[in-house]
PDB file of N, CA and C in Angstrom:
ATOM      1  N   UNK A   1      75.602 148.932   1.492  1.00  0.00           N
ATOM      2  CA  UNK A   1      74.316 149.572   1.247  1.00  0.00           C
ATOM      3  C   UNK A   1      73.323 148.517   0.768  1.00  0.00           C
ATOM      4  N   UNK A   2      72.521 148.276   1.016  1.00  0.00           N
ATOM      5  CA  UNK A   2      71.333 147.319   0.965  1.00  0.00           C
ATOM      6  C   UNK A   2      70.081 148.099  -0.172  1.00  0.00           C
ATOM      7  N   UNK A   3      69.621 147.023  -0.392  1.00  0.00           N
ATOM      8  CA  UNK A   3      68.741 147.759  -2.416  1.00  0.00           C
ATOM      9  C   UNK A   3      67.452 148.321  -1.389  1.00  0.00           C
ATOM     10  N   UNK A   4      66.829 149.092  -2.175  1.00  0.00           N
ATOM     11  CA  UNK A   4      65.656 149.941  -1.914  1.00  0.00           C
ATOM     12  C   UNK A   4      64.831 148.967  -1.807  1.00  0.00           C
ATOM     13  N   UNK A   5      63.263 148.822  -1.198  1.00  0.00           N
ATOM     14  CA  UNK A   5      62.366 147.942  -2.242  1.00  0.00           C
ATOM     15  C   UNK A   5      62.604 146.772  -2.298  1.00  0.00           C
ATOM     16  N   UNK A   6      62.205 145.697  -2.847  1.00  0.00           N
ATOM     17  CA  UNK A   6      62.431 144.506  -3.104  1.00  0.00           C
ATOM     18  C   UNK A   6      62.982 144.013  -3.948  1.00  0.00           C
ATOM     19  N   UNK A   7      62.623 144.856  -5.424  1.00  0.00           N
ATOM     20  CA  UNK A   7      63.993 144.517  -7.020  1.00  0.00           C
ATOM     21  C   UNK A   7      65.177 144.677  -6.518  1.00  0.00           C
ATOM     22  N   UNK A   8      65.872 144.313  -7.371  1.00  0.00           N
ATOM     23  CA  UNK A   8      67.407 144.263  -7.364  1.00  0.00           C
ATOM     24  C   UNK A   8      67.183 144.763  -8.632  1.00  0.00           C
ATOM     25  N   UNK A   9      68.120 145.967  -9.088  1.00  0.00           N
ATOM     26  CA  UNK A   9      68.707 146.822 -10.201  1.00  0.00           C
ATOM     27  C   UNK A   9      68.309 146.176 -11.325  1.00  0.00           C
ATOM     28  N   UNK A  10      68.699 145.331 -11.712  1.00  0.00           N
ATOM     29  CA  UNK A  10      68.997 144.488 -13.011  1.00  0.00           C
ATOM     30  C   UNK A  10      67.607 143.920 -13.362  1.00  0.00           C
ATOM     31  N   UNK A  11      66.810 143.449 -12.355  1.00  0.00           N
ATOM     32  CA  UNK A  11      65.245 143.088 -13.062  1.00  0.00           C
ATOM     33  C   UNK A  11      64.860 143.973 -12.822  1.00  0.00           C
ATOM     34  N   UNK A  12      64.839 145.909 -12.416  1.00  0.00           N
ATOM     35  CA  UNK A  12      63.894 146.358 -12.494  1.00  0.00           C
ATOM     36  C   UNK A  12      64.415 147.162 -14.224  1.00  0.00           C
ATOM     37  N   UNK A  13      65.394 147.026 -14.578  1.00  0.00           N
ATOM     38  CA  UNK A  13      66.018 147.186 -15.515  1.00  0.00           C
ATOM     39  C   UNK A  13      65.472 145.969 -16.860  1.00  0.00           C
ATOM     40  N   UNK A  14      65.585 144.653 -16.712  1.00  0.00           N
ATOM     41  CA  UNK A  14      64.751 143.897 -17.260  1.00  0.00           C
ATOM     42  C   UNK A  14      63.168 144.229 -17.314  1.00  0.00           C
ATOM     43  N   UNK A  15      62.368 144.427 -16.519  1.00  0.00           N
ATOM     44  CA  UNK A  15      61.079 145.134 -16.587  1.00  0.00           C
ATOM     45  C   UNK A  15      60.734 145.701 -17.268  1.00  0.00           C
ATOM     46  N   UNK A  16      61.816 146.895 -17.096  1.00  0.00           N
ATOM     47  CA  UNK A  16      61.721 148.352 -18.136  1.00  0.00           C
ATOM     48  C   UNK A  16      61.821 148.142 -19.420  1.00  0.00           C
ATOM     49  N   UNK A  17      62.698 147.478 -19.492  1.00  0.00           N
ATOM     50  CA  UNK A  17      63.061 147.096 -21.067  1.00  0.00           C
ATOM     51  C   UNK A  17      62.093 146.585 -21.511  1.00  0.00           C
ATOM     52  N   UNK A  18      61.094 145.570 -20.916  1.00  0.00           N
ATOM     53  CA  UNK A  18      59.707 144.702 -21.070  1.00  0.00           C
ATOM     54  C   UNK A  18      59.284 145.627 -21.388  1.00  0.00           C
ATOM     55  N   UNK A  19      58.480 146.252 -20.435  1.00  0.00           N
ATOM     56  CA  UNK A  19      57.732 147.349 -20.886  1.00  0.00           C
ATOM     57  C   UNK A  19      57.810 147.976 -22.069  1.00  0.00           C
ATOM     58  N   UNK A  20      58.749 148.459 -21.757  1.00  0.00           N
ATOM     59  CA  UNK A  20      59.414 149.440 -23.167  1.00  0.00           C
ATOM     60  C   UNK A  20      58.871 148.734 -24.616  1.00  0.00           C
ATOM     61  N   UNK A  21      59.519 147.751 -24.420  1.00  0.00           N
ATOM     62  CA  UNK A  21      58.732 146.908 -26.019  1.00  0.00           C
ATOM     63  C   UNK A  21      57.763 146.299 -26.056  1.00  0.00           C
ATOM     64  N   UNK A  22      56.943 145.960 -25.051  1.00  0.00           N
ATOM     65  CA  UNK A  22      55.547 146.053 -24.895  1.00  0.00           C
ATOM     66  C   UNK A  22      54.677 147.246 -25.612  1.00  0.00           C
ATOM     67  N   UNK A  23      55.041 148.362 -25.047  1.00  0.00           N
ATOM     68  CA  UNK A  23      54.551 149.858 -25.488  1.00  0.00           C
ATOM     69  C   UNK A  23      54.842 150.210 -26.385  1.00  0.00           C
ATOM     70  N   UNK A  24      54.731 151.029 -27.784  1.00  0.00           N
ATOM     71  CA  UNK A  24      55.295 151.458 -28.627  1.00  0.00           C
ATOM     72  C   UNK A  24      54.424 152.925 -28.844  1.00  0.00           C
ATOM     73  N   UNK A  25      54.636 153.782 -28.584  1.00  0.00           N
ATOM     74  CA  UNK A  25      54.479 155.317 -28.619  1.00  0.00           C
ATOM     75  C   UNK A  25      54.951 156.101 -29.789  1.00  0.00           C
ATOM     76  N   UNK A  26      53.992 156.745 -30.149  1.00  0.00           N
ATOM     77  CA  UNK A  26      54.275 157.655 -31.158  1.00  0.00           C
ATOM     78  C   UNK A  26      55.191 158.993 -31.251  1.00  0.00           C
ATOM     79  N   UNK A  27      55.892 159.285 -32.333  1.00  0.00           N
ATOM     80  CA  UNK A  27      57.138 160.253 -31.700  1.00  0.00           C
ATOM     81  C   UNK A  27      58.047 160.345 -31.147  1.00  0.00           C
ATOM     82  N   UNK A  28      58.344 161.303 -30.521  1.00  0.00           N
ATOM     83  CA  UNK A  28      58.999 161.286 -29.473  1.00  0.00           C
ATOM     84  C   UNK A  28      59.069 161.146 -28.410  1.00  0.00           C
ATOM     85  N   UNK A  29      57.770 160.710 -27.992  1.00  0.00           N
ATOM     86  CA  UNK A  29      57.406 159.885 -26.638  1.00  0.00           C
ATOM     87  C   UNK A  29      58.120 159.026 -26.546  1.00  0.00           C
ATOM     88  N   UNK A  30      58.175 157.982 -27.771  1.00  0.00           N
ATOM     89  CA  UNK A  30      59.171 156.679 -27.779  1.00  0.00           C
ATOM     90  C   UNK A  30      60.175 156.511 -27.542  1.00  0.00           C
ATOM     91  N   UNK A  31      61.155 157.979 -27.277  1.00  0.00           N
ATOM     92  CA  UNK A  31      62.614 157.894 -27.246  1.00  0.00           C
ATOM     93  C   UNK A  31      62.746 157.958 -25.390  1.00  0.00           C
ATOM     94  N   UNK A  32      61.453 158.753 -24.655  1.00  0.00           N
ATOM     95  CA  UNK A  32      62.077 158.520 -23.455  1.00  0.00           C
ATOM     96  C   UNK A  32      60.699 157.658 -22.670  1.00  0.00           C
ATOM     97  N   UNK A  33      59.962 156.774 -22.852  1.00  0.00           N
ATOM     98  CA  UNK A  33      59.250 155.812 -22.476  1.00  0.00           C
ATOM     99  C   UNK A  33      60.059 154.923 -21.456  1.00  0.00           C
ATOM    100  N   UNK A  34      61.303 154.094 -22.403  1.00  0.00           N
ATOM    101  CA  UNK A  34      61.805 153.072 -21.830  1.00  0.00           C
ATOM    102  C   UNK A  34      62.330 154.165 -20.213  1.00  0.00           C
ATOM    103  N   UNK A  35      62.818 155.050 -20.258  1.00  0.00           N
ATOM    104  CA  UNK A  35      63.375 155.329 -18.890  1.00  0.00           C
ATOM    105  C   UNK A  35      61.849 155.895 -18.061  1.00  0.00           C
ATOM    106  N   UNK A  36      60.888 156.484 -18.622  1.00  0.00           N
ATOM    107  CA  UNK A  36      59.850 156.259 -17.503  1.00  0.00           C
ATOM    108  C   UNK A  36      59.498 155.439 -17.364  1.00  0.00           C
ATOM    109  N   UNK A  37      59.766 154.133 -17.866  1.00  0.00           N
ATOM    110  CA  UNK A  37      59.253 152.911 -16.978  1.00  0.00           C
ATOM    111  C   UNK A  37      60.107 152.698 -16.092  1.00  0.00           C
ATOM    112  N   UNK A  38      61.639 153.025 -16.549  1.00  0.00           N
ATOM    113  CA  UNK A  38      62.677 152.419 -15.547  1.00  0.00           C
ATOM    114  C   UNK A  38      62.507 153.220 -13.811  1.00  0.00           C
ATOM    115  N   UNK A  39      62.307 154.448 -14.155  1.00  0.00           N
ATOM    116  CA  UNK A  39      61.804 155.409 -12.824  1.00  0.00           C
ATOM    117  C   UNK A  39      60.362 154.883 -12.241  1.00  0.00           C
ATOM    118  N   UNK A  40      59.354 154.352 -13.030  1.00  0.00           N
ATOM    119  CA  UNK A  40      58.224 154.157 -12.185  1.00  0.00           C
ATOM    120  C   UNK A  40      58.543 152.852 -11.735  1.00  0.00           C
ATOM    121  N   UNK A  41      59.099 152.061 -12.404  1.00  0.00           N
ATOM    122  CA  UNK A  41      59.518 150.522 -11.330  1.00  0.00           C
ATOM    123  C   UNK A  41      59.924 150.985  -9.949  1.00  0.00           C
ATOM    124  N   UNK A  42      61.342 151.628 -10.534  1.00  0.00           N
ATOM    125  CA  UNK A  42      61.890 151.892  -8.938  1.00  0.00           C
ATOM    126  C   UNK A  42      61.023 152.696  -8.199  1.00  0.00           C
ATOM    127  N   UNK A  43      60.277 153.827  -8.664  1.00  0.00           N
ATOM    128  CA  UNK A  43      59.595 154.726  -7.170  1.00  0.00           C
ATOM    129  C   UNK A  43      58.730 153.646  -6.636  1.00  0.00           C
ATOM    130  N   UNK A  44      57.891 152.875  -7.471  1.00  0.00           N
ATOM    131  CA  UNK A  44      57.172 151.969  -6.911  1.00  0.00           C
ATOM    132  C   UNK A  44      57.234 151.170  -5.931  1.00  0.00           C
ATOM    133  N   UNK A  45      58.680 150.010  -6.521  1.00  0.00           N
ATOM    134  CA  UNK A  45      58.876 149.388  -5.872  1.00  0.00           C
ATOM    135  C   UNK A  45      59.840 150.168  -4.307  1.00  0.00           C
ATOM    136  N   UNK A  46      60.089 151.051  -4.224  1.00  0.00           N
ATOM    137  CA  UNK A  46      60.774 151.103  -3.120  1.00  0.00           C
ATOM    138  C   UNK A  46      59.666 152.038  -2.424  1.00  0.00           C
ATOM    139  N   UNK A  47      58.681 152.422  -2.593  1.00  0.00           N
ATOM    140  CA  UNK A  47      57.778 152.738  -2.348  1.00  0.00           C
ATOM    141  C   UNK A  47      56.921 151.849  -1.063  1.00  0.00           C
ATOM    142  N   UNK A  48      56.173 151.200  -2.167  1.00  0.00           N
ATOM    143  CA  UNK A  48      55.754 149.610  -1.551  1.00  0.00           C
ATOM    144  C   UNK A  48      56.507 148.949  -0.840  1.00  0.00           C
ATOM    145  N   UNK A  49      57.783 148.282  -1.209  1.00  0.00           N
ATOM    146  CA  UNK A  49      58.734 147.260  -0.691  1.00  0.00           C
ATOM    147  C   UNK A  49      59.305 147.449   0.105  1.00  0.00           C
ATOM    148  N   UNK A  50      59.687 148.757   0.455  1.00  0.00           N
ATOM    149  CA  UNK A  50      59.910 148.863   1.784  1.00  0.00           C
ATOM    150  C   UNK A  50      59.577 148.729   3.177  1.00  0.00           C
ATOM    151  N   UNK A  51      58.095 148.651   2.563  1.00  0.00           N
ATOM    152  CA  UNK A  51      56.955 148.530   3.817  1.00  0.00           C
ATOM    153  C   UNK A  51      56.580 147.171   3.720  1.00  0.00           C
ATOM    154  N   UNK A  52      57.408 146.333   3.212  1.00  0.00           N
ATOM    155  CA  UNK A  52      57.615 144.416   3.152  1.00  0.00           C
ATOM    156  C   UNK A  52      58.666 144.474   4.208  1.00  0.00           C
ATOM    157  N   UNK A  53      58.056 143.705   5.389  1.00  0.00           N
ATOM    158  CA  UNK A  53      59.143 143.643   6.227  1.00  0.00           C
ATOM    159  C   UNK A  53      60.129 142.356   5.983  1.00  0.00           C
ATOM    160  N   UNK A  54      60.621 142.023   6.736  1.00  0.00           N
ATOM    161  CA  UNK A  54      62.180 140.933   6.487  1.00  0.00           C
ATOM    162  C   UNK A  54      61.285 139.838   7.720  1.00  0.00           C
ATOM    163  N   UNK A  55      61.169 138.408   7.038  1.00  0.00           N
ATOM    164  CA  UNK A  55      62.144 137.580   5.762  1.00  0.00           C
ATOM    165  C   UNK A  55      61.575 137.503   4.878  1.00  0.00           C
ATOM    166  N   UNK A  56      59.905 138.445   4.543  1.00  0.00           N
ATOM    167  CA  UNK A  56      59.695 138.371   3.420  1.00  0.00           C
ATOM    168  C   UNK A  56      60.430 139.259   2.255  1.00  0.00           C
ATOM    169  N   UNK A  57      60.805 139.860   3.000  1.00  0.00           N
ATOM    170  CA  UNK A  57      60.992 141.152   1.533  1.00  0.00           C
ATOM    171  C   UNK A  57      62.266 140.220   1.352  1.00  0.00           C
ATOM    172  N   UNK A  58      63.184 139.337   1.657  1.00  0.00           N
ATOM    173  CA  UNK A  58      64.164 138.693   1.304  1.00  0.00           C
ATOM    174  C   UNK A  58      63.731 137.588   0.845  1.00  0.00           C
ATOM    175  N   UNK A  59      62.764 136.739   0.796  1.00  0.00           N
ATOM    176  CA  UNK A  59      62.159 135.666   0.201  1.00  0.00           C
ATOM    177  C   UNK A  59      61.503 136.349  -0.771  1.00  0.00           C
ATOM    178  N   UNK A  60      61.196 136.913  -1.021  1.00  0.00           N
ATOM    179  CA  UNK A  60      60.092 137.534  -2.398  1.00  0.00           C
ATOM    180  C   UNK A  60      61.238 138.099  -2.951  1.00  0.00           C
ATOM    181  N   UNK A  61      62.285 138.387  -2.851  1.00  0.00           N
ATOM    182  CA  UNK A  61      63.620 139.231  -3.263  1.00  0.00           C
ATOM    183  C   UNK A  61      63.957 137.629  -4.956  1.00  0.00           C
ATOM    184  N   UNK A  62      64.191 136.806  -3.390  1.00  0.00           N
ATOM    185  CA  UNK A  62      65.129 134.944  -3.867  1.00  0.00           C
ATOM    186  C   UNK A  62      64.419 134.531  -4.886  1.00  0.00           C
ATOM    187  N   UNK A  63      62.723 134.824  -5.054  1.00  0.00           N
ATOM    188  CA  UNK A  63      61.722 133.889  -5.584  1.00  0.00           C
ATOM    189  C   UNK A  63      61.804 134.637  -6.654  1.00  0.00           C
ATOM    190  N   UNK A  64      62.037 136.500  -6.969  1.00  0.00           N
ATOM    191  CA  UNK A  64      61.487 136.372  -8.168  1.00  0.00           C
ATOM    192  C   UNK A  64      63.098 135.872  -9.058  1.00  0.00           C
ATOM    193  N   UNK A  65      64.045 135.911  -8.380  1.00  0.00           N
ATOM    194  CA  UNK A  65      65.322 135.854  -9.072  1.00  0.00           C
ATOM    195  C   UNK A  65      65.197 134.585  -9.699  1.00  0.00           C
ATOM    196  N   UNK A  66      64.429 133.425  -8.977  1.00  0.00           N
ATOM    197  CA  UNK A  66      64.841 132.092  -9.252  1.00  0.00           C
ATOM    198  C   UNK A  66      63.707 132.211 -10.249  1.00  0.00           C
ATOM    199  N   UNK A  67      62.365 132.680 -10.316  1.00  0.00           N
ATOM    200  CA  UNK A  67      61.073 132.887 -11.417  1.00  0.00           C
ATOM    201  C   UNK A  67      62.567 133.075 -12.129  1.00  0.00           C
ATOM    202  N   UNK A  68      62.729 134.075 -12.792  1.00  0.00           N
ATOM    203  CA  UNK A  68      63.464 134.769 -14.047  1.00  0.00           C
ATOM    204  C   UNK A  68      64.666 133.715 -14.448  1.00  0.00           C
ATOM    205  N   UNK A  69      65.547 133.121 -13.480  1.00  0.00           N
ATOM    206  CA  UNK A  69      66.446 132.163 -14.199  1.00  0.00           C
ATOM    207  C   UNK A  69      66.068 130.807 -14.322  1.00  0.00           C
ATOM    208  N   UNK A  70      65.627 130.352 -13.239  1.00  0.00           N
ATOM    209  CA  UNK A  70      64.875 129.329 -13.339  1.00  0.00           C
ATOM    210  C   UNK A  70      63.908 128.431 -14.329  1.00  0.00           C
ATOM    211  N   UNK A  71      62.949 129.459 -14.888  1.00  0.00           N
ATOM    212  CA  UNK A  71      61.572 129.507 -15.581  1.00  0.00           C
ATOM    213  C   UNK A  71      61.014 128.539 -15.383  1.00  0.00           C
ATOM    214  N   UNK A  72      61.102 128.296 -14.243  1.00  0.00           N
ATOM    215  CA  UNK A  72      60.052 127.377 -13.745  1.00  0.00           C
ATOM    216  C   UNK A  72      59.042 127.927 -13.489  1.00  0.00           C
ATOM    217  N   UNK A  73      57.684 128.301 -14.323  1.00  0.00           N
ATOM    218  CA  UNK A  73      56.472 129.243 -13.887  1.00  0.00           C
ATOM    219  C   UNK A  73      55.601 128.548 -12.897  1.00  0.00           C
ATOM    220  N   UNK A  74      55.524 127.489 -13.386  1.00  0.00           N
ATOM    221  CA  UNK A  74      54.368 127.201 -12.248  1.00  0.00           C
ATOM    222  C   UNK A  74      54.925 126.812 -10.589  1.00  0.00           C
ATOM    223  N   UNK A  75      55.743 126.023 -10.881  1.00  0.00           N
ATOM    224  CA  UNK A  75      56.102 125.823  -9.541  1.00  0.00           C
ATOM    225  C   UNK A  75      56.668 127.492  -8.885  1.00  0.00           C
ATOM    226  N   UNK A  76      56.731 128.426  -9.824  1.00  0.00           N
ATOM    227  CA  UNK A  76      57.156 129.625  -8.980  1.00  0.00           C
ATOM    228  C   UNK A  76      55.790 130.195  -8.439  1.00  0.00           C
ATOM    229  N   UNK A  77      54.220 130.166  -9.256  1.00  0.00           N
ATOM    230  CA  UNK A  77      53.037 130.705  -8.921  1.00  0.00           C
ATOM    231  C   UNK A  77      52.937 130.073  -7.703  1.00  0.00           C
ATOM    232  N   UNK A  78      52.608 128.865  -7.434  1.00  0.00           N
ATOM    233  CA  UNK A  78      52.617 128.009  -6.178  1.00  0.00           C
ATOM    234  C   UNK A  78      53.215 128.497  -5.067  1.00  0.00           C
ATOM    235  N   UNK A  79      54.844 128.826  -5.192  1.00  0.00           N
ATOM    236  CA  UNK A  79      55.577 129.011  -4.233  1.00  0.00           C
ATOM    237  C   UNK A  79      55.302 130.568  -3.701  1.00  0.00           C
ATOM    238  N   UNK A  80      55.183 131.044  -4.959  1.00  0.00           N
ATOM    239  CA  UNK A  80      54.987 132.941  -4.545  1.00  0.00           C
ATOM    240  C   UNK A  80      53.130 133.158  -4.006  1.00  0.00           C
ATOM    241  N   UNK A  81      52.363 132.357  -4.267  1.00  0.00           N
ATOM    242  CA  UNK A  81      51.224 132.281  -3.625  1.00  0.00           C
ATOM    243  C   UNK A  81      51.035 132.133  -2.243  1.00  0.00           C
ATOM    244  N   UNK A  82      51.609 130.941  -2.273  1.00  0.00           N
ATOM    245  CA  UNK A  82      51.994 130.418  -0.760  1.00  0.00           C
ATOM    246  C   UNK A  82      52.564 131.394   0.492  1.00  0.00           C
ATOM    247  N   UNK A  83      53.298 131.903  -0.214  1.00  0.00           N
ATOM    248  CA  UNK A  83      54.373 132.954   0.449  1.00  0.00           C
ATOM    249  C   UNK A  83      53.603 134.503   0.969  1.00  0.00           C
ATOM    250  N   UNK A  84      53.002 134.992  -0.298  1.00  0.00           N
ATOM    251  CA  UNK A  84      51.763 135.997   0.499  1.00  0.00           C
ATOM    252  C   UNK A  84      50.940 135.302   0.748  1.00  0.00           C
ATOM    253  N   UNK A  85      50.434 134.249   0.897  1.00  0.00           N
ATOM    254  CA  UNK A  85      48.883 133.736   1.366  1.00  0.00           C
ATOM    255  C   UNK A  85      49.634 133.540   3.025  1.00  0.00           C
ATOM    256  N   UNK A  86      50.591 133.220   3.444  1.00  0.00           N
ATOM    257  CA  UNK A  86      51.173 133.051   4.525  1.00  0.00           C
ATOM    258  C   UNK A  86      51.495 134.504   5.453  1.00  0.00           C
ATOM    259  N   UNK A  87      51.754 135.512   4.597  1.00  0.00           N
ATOM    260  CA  UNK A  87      52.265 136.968   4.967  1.00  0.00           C
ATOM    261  C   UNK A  87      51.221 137.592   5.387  1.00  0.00           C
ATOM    262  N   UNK A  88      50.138 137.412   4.476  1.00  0.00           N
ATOM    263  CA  UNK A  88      48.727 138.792   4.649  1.00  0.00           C
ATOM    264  C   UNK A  88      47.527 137.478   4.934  1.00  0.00           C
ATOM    265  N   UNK A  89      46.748 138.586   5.941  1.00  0.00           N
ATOM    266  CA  UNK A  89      45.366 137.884   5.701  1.00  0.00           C
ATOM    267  C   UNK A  89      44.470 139.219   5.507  1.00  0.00           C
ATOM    268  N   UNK A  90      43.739 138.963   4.580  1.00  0.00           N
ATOM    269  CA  UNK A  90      42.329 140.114   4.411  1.00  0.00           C
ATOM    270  C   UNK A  90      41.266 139.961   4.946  1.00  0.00           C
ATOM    271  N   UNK A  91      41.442 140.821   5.896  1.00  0.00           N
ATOM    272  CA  UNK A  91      39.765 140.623   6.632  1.00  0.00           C
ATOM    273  C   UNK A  91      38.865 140.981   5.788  1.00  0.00           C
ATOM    274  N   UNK A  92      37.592 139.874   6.462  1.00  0.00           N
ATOM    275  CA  UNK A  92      36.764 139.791   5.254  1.00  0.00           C
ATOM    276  C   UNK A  92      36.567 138.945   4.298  1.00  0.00           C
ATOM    277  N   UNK A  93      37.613 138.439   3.961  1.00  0.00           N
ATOM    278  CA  UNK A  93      37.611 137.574   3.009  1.00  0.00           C
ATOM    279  C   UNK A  93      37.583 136.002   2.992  1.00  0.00           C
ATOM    280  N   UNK A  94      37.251 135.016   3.068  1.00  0.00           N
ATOM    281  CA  UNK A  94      37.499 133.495   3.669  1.00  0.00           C
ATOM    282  C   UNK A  94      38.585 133.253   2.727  1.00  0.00           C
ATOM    283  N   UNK A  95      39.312 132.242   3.409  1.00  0.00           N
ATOM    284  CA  UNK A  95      41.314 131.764   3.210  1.00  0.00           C
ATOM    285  C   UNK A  95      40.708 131.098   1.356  1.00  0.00           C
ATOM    286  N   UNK A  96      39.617 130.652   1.125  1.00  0.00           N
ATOM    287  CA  UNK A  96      39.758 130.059  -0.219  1.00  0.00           C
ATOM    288  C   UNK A  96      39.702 131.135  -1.162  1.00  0.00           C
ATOM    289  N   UNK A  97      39.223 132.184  -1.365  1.00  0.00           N
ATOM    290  CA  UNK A  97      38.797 133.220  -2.092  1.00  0.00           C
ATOM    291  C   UNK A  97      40.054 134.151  -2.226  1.00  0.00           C
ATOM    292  N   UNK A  98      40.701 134.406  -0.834  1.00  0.00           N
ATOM    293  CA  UNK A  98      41.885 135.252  -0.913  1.00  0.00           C
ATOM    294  C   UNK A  98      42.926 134.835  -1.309  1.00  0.00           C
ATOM    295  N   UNK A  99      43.231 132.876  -0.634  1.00  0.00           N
ATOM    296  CA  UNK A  99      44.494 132.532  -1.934  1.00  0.00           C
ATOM    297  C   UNK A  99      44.118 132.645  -3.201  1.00  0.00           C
ATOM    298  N   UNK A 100      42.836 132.716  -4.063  1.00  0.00           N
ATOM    299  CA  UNK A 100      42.886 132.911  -5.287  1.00  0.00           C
ATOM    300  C   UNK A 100      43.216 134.021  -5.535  1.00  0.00           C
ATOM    301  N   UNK A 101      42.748 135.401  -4.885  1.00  0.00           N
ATOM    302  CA  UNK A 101      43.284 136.550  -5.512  1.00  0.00           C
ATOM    303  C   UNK A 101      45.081 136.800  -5.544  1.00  0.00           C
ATOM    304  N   UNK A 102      45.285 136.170  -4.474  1.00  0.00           N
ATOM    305  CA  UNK A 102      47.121 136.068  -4.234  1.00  0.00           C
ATOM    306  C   UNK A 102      47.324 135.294  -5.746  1.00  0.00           C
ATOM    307  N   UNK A 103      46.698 134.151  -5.519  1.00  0.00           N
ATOM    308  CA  UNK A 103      47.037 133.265  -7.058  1.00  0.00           C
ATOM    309  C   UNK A 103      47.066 134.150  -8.144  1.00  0.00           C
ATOM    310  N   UNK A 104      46.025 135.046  -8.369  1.00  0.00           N
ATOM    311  CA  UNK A 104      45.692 136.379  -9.722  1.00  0.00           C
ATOM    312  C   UNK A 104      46.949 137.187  -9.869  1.00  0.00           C
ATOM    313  N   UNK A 105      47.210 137.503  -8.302  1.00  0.00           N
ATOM    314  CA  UNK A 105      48.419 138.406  -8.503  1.00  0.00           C
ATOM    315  C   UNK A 105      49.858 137.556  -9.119  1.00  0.00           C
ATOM    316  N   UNK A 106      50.070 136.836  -8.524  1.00  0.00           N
ATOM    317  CA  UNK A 106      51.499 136.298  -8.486  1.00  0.00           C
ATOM    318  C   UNK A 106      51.797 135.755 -10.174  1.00  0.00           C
ATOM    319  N   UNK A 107      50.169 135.091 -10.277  1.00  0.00           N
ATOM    320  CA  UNK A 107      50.585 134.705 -12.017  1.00  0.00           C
ATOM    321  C   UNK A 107      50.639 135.914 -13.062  1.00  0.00           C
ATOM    322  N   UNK A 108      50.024 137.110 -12.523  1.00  0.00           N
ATOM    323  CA  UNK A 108      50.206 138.217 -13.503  1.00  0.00           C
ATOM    324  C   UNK A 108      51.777 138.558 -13.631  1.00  0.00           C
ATOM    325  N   UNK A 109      52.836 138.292 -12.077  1.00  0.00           N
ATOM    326  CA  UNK A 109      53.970 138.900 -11.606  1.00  0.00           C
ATOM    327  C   UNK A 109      54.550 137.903 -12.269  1.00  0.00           C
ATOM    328  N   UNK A 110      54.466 136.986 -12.742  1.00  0.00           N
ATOM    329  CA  UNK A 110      55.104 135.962 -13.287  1.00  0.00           C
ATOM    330  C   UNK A 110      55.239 135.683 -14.640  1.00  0.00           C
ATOM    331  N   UNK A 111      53.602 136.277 -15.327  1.00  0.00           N
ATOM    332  CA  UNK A 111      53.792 136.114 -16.640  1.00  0.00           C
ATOM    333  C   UNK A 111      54.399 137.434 -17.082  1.00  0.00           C
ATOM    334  N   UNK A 112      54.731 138.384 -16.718  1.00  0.00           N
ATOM    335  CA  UNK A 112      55.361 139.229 -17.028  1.00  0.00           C
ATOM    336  C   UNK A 112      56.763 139.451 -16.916  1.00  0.00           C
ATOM    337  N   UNK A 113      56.898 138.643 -16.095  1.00  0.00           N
ATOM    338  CA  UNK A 113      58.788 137.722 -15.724  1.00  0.00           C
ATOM    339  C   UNK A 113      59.095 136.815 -16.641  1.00  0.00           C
ATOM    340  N   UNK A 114      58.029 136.147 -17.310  1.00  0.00           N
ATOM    341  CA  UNK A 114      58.537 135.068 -18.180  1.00  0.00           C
ATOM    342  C   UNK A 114      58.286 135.775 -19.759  1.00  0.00           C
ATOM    343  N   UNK A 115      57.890 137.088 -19.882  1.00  0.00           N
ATOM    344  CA  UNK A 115      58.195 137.578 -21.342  1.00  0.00           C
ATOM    345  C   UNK A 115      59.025 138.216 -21.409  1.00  0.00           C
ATOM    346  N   UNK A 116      59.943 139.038 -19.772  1.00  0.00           N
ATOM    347  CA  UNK A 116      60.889 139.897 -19.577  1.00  0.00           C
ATOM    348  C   UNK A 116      62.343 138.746 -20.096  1.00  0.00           C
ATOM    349  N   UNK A 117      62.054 137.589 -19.646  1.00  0.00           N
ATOM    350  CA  UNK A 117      62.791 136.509 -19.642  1.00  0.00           C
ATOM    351  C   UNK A 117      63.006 136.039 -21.181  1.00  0.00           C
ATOM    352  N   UNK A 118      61.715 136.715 -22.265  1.00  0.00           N
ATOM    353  CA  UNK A 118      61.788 136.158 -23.505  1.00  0.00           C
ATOM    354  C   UNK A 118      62.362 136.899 -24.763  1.00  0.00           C
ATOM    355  N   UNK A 119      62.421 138.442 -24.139  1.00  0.00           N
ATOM    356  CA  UNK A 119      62.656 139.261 -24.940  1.00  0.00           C
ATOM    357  C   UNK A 119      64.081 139.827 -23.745  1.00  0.00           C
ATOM    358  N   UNK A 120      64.674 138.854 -23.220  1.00  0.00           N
ATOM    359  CA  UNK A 120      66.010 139.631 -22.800  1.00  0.00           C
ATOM    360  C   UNK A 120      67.083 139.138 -23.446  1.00  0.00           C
TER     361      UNK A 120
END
């Protein structure tokens, strides 16, 4: 059986847990937070990621694994930039303007990998 989406179990599980202590909610909200994050990762991502076709959805799979053990951040922004700036083009947009927004995304996807990475 092949994973939903693009996460693999265990970082969308790392995520959640991010999240989770990121957020701190009053009450009894707080006791089931951490698992609605763990459910909105996954609907999301298998949502979205499914509609990543192959060899990206398997290269964006490799890259964030190696982001998270690795912690190599920057050379991972570079590489994961590269990788959608290569996948998508936005019409409309000229190639310098749109690798920056790819750049916006990937370092947000990253700095949030490298605090999942700090508090695991």
């Amino acid at each position: 059986m092949s994973e939903k989406g693009i996460l693999l179990a265990w970082l969308e599980e790392a995520l959640a847990k991010t999240a989770d202590k990121l957020c701190k909610l009053k009450g009894a909200l707080e006791a089931f937070d951490g698992t609605f994050f763990l459910y909105s990762f996954r609907a999301l991502d298998n949502w979205l990621g499914d509609k990543v076709p192959e060899p990206f959805k398997s290269e964006i799979r490799n890259t964030l694994g190696e982001i998270y053990f690795e912690k190599d951040y920057d050379k991972a922004i570079a590489r994961g930039t590269d990788l959608i700036d290569n996948a998508l083009n936005i019409t409309g947009i000229n190639d310098v303007s749109e690798k920056l927004i790819f750049k916006g995304m990937i370092t947000t996807v990253v700095g949030f990998l490298a605090v999942a990475n700090i508090n695991a």
